[in-house]
Protein backbone atom coordinates (compact mmCIF):
# COMPACT_ATOMS: atom_id res chain seq x y z
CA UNK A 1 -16.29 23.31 -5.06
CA UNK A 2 -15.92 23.14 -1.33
CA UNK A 3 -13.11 25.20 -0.57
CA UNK A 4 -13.45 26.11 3.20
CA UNK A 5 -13.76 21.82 4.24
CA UNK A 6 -11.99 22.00 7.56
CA UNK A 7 -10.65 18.63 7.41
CA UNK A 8 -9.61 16.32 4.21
CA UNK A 9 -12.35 14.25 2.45
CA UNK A 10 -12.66 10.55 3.10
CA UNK A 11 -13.65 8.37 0.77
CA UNK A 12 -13.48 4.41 -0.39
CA UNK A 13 -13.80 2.79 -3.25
CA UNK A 14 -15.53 -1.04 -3.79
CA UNK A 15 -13.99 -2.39 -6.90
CA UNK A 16 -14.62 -5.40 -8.85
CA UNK A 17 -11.81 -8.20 -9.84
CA UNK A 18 -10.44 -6.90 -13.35
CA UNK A 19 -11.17 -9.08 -16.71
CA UNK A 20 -7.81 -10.09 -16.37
CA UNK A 21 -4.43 -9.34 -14.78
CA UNK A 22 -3.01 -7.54 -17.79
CA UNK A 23 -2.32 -3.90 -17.63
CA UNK A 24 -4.28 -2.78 -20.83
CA UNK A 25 -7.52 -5.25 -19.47
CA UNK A 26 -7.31 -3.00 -16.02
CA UNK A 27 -6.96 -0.01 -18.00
CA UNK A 28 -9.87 -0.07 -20.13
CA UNK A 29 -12.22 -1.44 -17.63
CA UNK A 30 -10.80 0.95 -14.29
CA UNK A 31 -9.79 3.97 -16.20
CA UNK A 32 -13.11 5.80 -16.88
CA UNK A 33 -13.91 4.49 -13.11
CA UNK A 34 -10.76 6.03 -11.32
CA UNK A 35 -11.05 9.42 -13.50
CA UNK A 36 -14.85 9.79 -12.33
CA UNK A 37 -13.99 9.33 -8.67
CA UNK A 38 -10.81 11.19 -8.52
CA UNK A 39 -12.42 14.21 -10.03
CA UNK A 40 -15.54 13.81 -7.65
CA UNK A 41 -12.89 13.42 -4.73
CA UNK A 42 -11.10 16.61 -5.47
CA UNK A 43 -14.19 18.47 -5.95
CA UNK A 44 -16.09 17.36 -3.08
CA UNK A 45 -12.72 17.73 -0.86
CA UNK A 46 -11.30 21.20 -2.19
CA UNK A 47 -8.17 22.96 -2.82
CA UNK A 48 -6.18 22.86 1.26
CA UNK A 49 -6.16 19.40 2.11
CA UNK A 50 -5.15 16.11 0.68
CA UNK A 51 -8.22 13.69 0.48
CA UNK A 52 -8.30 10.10 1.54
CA UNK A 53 -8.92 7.28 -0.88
CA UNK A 54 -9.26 3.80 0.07
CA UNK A 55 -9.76 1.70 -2.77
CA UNK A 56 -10.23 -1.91 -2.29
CA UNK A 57 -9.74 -4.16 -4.76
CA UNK A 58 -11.83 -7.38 -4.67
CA UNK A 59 -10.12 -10.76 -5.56
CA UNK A 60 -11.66 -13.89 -4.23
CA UNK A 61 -10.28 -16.45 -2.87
CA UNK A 62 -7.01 -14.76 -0.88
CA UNK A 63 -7.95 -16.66 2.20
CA UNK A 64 -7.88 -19.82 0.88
CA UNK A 65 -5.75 -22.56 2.49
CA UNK A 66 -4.14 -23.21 -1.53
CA UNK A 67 -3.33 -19.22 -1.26
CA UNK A 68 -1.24 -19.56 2.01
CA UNK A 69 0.93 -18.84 2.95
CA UNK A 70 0.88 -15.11 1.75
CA UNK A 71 4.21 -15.61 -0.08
CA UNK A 72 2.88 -17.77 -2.35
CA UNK A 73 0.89 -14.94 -3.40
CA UNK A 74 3.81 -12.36 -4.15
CA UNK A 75 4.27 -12.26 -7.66
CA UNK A 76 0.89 -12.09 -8.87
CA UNK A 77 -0.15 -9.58 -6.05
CA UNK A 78 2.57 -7.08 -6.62
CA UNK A 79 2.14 -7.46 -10.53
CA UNK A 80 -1.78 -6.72 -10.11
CA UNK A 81 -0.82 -3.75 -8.11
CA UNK A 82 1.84 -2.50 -10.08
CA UNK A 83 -0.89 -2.36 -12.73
CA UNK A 84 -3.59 -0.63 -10.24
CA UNK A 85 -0.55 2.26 -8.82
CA UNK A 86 0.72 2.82 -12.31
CA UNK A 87 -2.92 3.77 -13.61
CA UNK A 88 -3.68 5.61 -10.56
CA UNK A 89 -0.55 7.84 -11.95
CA UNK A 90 -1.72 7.80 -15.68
CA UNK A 91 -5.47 8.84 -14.53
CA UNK A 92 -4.02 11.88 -12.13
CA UNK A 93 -1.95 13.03 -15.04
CA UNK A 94 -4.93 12.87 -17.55
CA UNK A 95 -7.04 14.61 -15.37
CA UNK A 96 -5.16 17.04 -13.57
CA UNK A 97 -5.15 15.62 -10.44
CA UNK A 98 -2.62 15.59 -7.80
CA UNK A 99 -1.42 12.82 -5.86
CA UNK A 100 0.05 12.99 -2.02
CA UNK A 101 -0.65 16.93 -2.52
CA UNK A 102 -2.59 19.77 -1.11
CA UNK A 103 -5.60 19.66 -3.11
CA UNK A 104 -5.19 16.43 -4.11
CA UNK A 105 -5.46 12.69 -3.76
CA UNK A 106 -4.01 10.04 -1.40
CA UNK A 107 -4.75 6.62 -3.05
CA UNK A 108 -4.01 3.33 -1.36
CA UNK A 109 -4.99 0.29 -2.65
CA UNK A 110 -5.99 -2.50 -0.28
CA UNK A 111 -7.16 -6.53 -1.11
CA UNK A 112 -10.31 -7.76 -0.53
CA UNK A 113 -10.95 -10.90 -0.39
CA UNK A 114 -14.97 -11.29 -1.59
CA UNK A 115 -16.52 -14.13 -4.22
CA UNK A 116 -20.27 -13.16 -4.36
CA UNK A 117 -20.91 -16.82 -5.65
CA UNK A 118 -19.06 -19.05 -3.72
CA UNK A 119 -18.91 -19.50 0.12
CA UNK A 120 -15.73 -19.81 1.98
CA UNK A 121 -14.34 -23.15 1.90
CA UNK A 122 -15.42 -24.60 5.00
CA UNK A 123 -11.18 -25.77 5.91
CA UNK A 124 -10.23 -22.11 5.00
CA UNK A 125 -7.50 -21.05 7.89
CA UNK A 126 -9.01 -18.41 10.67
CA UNK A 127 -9.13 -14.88 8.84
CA UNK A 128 -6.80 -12.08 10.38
CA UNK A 129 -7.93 -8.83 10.65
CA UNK A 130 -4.22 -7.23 9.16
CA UNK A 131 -4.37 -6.05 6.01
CA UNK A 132 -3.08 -5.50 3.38
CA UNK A 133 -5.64 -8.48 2.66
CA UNK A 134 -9.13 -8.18 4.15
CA UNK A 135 -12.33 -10.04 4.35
CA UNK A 136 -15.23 -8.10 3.40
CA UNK A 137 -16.65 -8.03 7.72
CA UNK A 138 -13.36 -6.90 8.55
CA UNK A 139 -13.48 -3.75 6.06
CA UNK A 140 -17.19 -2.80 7.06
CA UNK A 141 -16.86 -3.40 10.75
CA UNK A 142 -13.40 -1.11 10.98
CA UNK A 143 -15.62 2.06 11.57
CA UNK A 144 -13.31 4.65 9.12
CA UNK A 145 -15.16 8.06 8.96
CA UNK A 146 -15.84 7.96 4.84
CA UNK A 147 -17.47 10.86 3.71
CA UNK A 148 -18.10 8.68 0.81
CA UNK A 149 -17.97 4.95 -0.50
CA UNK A 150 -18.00 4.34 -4.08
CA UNK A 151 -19.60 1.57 -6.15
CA UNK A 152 -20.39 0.55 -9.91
CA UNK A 153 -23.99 -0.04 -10.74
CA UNK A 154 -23.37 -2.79 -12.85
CA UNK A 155 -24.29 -6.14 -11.90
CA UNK A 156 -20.90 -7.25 -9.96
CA UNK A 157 -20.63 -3.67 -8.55
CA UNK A 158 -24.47 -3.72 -6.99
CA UNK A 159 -23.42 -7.22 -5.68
CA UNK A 160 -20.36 -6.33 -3.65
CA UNK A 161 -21.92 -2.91 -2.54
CA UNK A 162 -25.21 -4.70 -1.11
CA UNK A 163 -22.72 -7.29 0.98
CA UNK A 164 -20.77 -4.95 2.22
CA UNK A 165 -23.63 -2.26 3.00
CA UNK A 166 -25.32 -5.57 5.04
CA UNK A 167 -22.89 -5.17 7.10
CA UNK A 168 -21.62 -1.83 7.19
CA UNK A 169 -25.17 -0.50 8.17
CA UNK A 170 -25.12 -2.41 11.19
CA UNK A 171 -21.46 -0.92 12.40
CA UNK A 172 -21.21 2.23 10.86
CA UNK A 173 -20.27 5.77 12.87
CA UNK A 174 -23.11 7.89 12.23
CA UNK A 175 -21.04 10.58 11.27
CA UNK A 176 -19.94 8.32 8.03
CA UNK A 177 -21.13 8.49 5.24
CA UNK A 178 -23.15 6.24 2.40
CA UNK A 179 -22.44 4.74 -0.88
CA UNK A 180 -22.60 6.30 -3.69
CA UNK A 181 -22.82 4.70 -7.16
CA UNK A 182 -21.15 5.43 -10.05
CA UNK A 183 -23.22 5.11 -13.45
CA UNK A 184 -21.96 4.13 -17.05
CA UNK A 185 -19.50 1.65 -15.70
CA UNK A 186 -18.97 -1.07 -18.61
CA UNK A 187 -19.93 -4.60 -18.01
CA UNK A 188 -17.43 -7.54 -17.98
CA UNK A 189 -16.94 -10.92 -16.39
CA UNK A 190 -14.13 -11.08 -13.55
CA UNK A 191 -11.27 -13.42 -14.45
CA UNK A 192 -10.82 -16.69 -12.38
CA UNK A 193 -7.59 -16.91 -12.46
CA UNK A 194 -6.44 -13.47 -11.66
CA UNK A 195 -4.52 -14.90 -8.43
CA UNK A 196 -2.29 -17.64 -9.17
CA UNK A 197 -0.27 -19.30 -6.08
CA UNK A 198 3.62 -19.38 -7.05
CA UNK A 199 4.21 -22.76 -5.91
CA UNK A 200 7.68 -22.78 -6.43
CA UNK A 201 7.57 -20.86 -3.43
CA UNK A 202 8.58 -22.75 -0.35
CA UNK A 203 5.97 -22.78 2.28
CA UNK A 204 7.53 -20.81 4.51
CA UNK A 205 6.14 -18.26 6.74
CA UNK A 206 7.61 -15.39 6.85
CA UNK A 207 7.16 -13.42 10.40
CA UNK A 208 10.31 -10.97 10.13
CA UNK A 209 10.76 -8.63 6.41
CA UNK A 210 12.82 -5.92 5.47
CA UNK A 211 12.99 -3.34 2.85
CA UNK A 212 15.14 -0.72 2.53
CA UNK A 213 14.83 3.16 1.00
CA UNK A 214 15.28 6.91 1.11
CA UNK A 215 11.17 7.25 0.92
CA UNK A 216 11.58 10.83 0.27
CA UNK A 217 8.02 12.72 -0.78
CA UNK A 218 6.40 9.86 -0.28
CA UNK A 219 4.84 8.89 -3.80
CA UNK A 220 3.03 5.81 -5.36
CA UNK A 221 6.17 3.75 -6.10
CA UNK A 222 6.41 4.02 -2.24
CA UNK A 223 2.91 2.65 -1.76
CA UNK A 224 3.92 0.08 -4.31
CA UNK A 225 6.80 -1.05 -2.20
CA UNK A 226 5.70 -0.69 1.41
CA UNK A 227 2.04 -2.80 0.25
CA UNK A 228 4.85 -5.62 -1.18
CA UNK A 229 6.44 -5.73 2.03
CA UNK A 230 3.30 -6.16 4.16
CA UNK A 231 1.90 -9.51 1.57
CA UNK A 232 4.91 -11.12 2.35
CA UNK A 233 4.48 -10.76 6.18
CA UNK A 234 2.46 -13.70 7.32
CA UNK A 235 -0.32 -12.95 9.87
CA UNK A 236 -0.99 -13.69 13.72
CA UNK A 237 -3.74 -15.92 13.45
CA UNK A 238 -5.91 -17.01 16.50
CA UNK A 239 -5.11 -20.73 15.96
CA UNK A 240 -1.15 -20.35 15.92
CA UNK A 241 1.33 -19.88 19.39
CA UNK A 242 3.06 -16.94 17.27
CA UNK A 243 2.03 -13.59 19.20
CA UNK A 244 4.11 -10.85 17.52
CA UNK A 245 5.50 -10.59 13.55
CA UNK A 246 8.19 -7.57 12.57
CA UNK A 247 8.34 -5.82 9.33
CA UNK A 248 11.39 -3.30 9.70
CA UNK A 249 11.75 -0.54 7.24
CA UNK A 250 15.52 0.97 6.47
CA UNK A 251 15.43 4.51 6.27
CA UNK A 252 18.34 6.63 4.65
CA UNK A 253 19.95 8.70 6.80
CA UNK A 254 20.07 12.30 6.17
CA UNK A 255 24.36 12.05 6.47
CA UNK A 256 23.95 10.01 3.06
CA UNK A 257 21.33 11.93 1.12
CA UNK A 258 23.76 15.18 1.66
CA UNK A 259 25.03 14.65 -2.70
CA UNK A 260 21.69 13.70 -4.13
CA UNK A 261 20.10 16.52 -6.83
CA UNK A 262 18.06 18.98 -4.96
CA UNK A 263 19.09 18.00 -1.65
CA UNK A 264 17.70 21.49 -0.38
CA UNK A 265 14.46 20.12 -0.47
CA UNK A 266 14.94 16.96 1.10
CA UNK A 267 12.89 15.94 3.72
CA UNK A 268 14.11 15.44 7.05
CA UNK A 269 14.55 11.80 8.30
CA UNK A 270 11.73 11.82 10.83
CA UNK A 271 8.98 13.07 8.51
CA UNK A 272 9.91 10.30 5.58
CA UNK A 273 9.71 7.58 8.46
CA UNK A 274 6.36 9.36 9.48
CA UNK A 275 4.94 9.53 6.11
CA UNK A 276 6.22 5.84 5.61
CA UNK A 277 4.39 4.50 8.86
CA UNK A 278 1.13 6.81 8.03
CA UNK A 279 0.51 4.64 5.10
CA UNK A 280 1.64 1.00 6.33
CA UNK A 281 -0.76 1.93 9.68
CA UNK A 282 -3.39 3.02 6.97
CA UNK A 283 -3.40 -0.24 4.40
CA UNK A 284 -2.49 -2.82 7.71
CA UNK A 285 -4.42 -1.39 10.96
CA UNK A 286 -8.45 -2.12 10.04
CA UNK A 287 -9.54 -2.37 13.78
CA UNK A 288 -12.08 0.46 15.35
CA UNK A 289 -10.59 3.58 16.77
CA UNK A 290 -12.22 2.16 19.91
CA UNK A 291 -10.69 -0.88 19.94
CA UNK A 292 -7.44 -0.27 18.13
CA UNK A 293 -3.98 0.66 20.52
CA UNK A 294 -1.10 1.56 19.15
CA UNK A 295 2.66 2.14 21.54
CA UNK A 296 5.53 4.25 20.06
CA UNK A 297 9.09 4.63 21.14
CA UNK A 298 11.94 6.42 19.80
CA UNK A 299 15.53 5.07 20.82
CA UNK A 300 18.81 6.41 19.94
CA UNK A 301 21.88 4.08 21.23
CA UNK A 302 25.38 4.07 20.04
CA UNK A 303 26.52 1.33 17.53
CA UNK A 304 25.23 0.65 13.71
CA UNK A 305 21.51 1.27 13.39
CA UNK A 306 21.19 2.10 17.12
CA UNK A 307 18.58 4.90 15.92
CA UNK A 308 15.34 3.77 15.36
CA UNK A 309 11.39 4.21 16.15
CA UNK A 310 9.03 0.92 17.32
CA UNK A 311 5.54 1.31 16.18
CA UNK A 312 3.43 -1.79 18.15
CA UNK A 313 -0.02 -2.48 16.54
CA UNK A 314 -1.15 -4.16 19.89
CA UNK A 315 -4.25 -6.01 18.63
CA UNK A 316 -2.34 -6.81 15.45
CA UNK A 317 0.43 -8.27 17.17
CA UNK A 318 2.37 -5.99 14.59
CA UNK A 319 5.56 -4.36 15.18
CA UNK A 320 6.66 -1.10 12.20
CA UNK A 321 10.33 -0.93 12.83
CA UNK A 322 12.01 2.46 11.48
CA UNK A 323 15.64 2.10 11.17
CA UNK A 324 17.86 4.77 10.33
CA UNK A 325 20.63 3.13 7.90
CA UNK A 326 24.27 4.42 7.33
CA UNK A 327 25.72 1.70 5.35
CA UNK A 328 23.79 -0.77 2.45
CA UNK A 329 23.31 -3.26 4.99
CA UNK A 330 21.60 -1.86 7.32
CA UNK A 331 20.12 -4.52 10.45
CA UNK A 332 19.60 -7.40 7.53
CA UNK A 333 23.60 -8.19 9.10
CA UNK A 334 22.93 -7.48 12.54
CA UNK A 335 19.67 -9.79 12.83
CA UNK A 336 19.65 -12.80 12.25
CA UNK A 337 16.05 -13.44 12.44
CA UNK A 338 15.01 -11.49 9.21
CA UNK A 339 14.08 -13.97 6.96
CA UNK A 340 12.99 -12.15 4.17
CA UNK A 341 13.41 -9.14 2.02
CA UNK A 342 11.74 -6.61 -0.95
CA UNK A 343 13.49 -5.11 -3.63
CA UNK A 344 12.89 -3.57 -7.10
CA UNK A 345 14.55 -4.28 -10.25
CA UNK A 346 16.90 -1.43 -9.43
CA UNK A 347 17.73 -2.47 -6.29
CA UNK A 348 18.26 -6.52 -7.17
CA UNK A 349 21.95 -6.37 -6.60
CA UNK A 350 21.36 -5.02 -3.14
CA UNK A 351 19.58 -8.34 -2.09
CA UNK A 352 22.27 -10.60 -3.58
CA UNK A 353 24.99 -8.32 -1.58
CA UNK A 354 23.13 -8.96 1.46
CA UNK A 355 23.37 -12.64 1.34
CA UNK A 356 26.73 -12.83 0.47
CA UNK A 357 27.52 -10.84 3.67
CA UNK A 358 25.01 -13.15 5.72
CA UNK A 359 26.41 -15.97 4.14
CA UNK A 360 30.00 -14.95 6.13
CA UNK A 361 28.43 -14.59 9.39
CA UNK A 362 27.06 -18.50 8.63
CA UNK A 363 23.42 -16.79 8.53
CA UNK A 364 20.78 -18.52 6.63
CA UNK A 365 20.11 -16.01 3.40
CA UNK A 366 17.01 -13.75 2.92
CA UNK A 367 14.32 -14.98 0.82
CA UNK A 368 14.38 -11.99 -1.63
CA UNK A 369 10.74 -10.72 -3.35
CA UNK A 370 10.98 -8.26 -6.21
CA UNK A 371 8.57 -6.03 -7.43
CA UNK A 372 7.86 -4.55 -10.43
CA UNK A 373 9.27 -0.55 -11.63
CA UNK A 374 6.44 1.94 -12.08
CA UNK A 375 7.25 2.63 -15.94
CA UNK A 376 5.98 5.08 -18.00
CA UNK A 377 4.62 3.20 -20.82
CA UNK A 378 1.78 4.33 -22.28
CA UNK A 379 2.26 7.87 -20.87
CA UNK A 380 2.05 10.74 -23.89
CA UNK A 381 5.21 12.58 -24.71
CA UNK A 382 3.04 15.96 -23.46
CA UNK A 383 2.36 13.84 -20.10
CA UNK A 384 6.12 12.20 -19.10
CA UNK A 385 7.31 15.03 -17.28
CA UNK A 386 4.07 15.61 -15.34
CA UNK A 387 3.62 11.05 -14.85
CA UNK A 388 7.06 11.22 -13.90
CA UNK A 389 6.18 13.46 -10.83
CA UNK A 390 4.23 11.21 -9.65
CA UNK A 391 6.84 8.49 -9.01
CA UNK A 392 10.36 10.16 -8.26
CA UNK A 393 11.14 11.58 -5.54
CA UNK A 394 13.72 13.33 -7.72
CA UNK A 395 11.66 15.61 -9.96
CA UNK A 396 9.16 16.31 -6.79
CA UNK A 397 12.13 17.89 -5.45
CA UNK A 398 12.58 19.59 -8.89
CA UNK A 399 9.34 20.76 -8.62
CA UNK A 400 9.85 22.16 -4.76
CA UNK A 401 13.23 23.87 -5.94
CA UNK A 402 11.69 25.71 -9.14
CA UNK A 403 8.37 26.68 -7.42
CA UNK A 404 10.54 28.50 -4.35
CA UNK A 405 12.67 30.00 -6.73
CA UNK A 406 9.82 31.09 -8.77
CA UNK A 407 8.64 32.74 -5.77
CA UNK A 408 11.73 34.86 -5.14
């Protein structure tokens, strides 16, 4: 084991479309896959950093002009992902791992859209480069430093790592490193119909989303959430007069978090809003270093939510709005111009309050996109406590409080 790395492992992983969208298809075919590359990872990174994963998930077709715009895609994205973060948390459990930890993994699951077979469709719309939805010359031209990129050797493995090395070879830093296959992976045949447009969606674009949260020890429900929020953000595209698209993120202030359970080991507002932008710049931001600028200002004015931090993505056109929230409104009643918002199960109610209070003010209402809850299904009795780690911010605090008292 390489314990004296001086900085954390980078790695991605190339991953096939599943058999099918159902969580015990993904399982059986991306378990033994995730298990052999998160133990690699950890090895090959060591026991004082936090090593990078990247893992893109191929699913043809996201481009296409039936798939726009990205809305439509919202319910079976967020389901597939659900699947993909809630696995990610069953394979760390079963094999020790940690996740978002010092000696650990930091997993973040981006799309790619790849079909090895068929061509683009020659009216498909101009591809942007945001993610969290990629074509494959986007991903190899972004010039990330992996130490290591990951592929199965079976059949549709070798095909997507031999398109993507085409290009990466040409771009790549040479301080990156190469692919590295992963033998014994099982053979099956990709669904078709893994991606299924919700067409009782409107077509509207959306070019200004909200979510809201405490995002406290950032975890994979966070990922979950934050990845939800950036599909339903439509894209700059070159061949549209729209310049600049918003997502703003509502971050608890520490004045409201002063009664929840282990409150001593809260984070401060300013790291969770740092951890929170970390990962949206990491799954949305796929331009070189060389090539990618990115402006930040912190403002503080009197007035409700007159705290906040502006992240511009320059070449994305992007804005990452950090919001510091006293009240469960937050800016979705003091602009007008959000038109959508993301919210779990457990915070459903919160979306419907919203729009009755916009509905006052004469406001158009939010579209409102739901996720699904991480659950523990399928986790052993032995494993709950250590799964549920790994997806509430409440028993990571736990875990903070008992291992400082444990050191007194």
């Amino acid at each position: 084991m390489d314990l004296d790395r001086i900085s954390s492992a980078s790695a991605m992983l190339l991953l096939p479309p599943p058999p099918s969208a159902s969580f015990e298809q993904c399982k059986n075919v991306y378990d033994p896959i995730l298990s052999t590359v998160f133990t690699d990872l950890a090895k090959f990174n060591g026991t004082n950093h936090i090593a990078i994963l990247d893992i893109a998930l191929c699913l043809p077709g996201l481009h296409s002009p039936t798939c726009q715009p990205r809305a439509k895609l919202f319910k079976s994205l967020q389901g597939l992902l659900a699947n993909i973060y809630r696995l990610i948390g069953i394979v760390s459990v079963e094999n020790n791992i940690e996740l978002d930890a010092p000696g650990g993994i930091d997993p973040r699951v981006i799309l790619l859209d790849f079909d090895s077979v068929h061509l683009p469709e020659k009216d498909s719309l101009p591809v942007s480069p945001m993610g969290p939805i990629l074509d494959l010359k986007t991903l190899a031209k972004s010039a990330r430093l992996w130490d290591r990129i990951y592929y199965l050797d079976n059949q549709v493995g070798q095909n997507l790592a031999t398109a993507f090395s085409s290009i990466y070879s040409q771009f790549k830093d040479p301080n990156a490193g190469t692919l590295h296959s992963i033998s014994g992976a099982s053979t099956w045949t990709p669904s078709k119909s893994i991606v299924v447009p919700d067409d009782s969606r409107e077509s509207q674009t959306h070019h200004s989303v909200i979510v809201g949260g405490t995002f406290d020890h950032f975890h994979i429900g966070h990922k979950l959430l934050l990845t939800a929020l950036a599909l339903v953000l439509d894209p700059v595209r070159p061949t549209t007069p729209r310049k600049e698209v918003l997502l703003t993120i509502g971050v608890t202030g520490d004045e409201l978090l002063v009664n929840k359970k282990y409150a001593e080991c809260l984070e401060s507002w300013n790291e969770r809003c740092e951890s929170a932008a970390s990962f949206l710049t990491a799954i949305m931001d796929f331009y070189p270093p060389d090539k990618s600028a990115i402006h930040t200002e912190r403002v503080t004015q009197p007035g409700p939510n007159g705290k906040y931090i502006l992240i511009n993505l320059v070449q994305l056109g992007l804005t990452l709005k950090f919001v510091q929230i006293s009240d469960p409104f937050g800016p979705t009643i003091t602009e007008e111009n959000i038109s959508a918002i993301v919210v779990s199960q457990e915070t459903r109610s919160g979306g419907t309050a919203v729009n009755e209070e916009r509905a006052k003010k004469g406001w158009k209402s939010l579209d409102v996109f739901e996720i699904d809850v991480l659950h523990s299904k399928d986790v052993s009795s032995s494993d709950f406590e250590n799964f549920a780690s790994k997806i509430s911010s409440t028993d990571i605090r736990r875990q903070r409080m008992e291992q400082l008292e444990a050191k007194k």
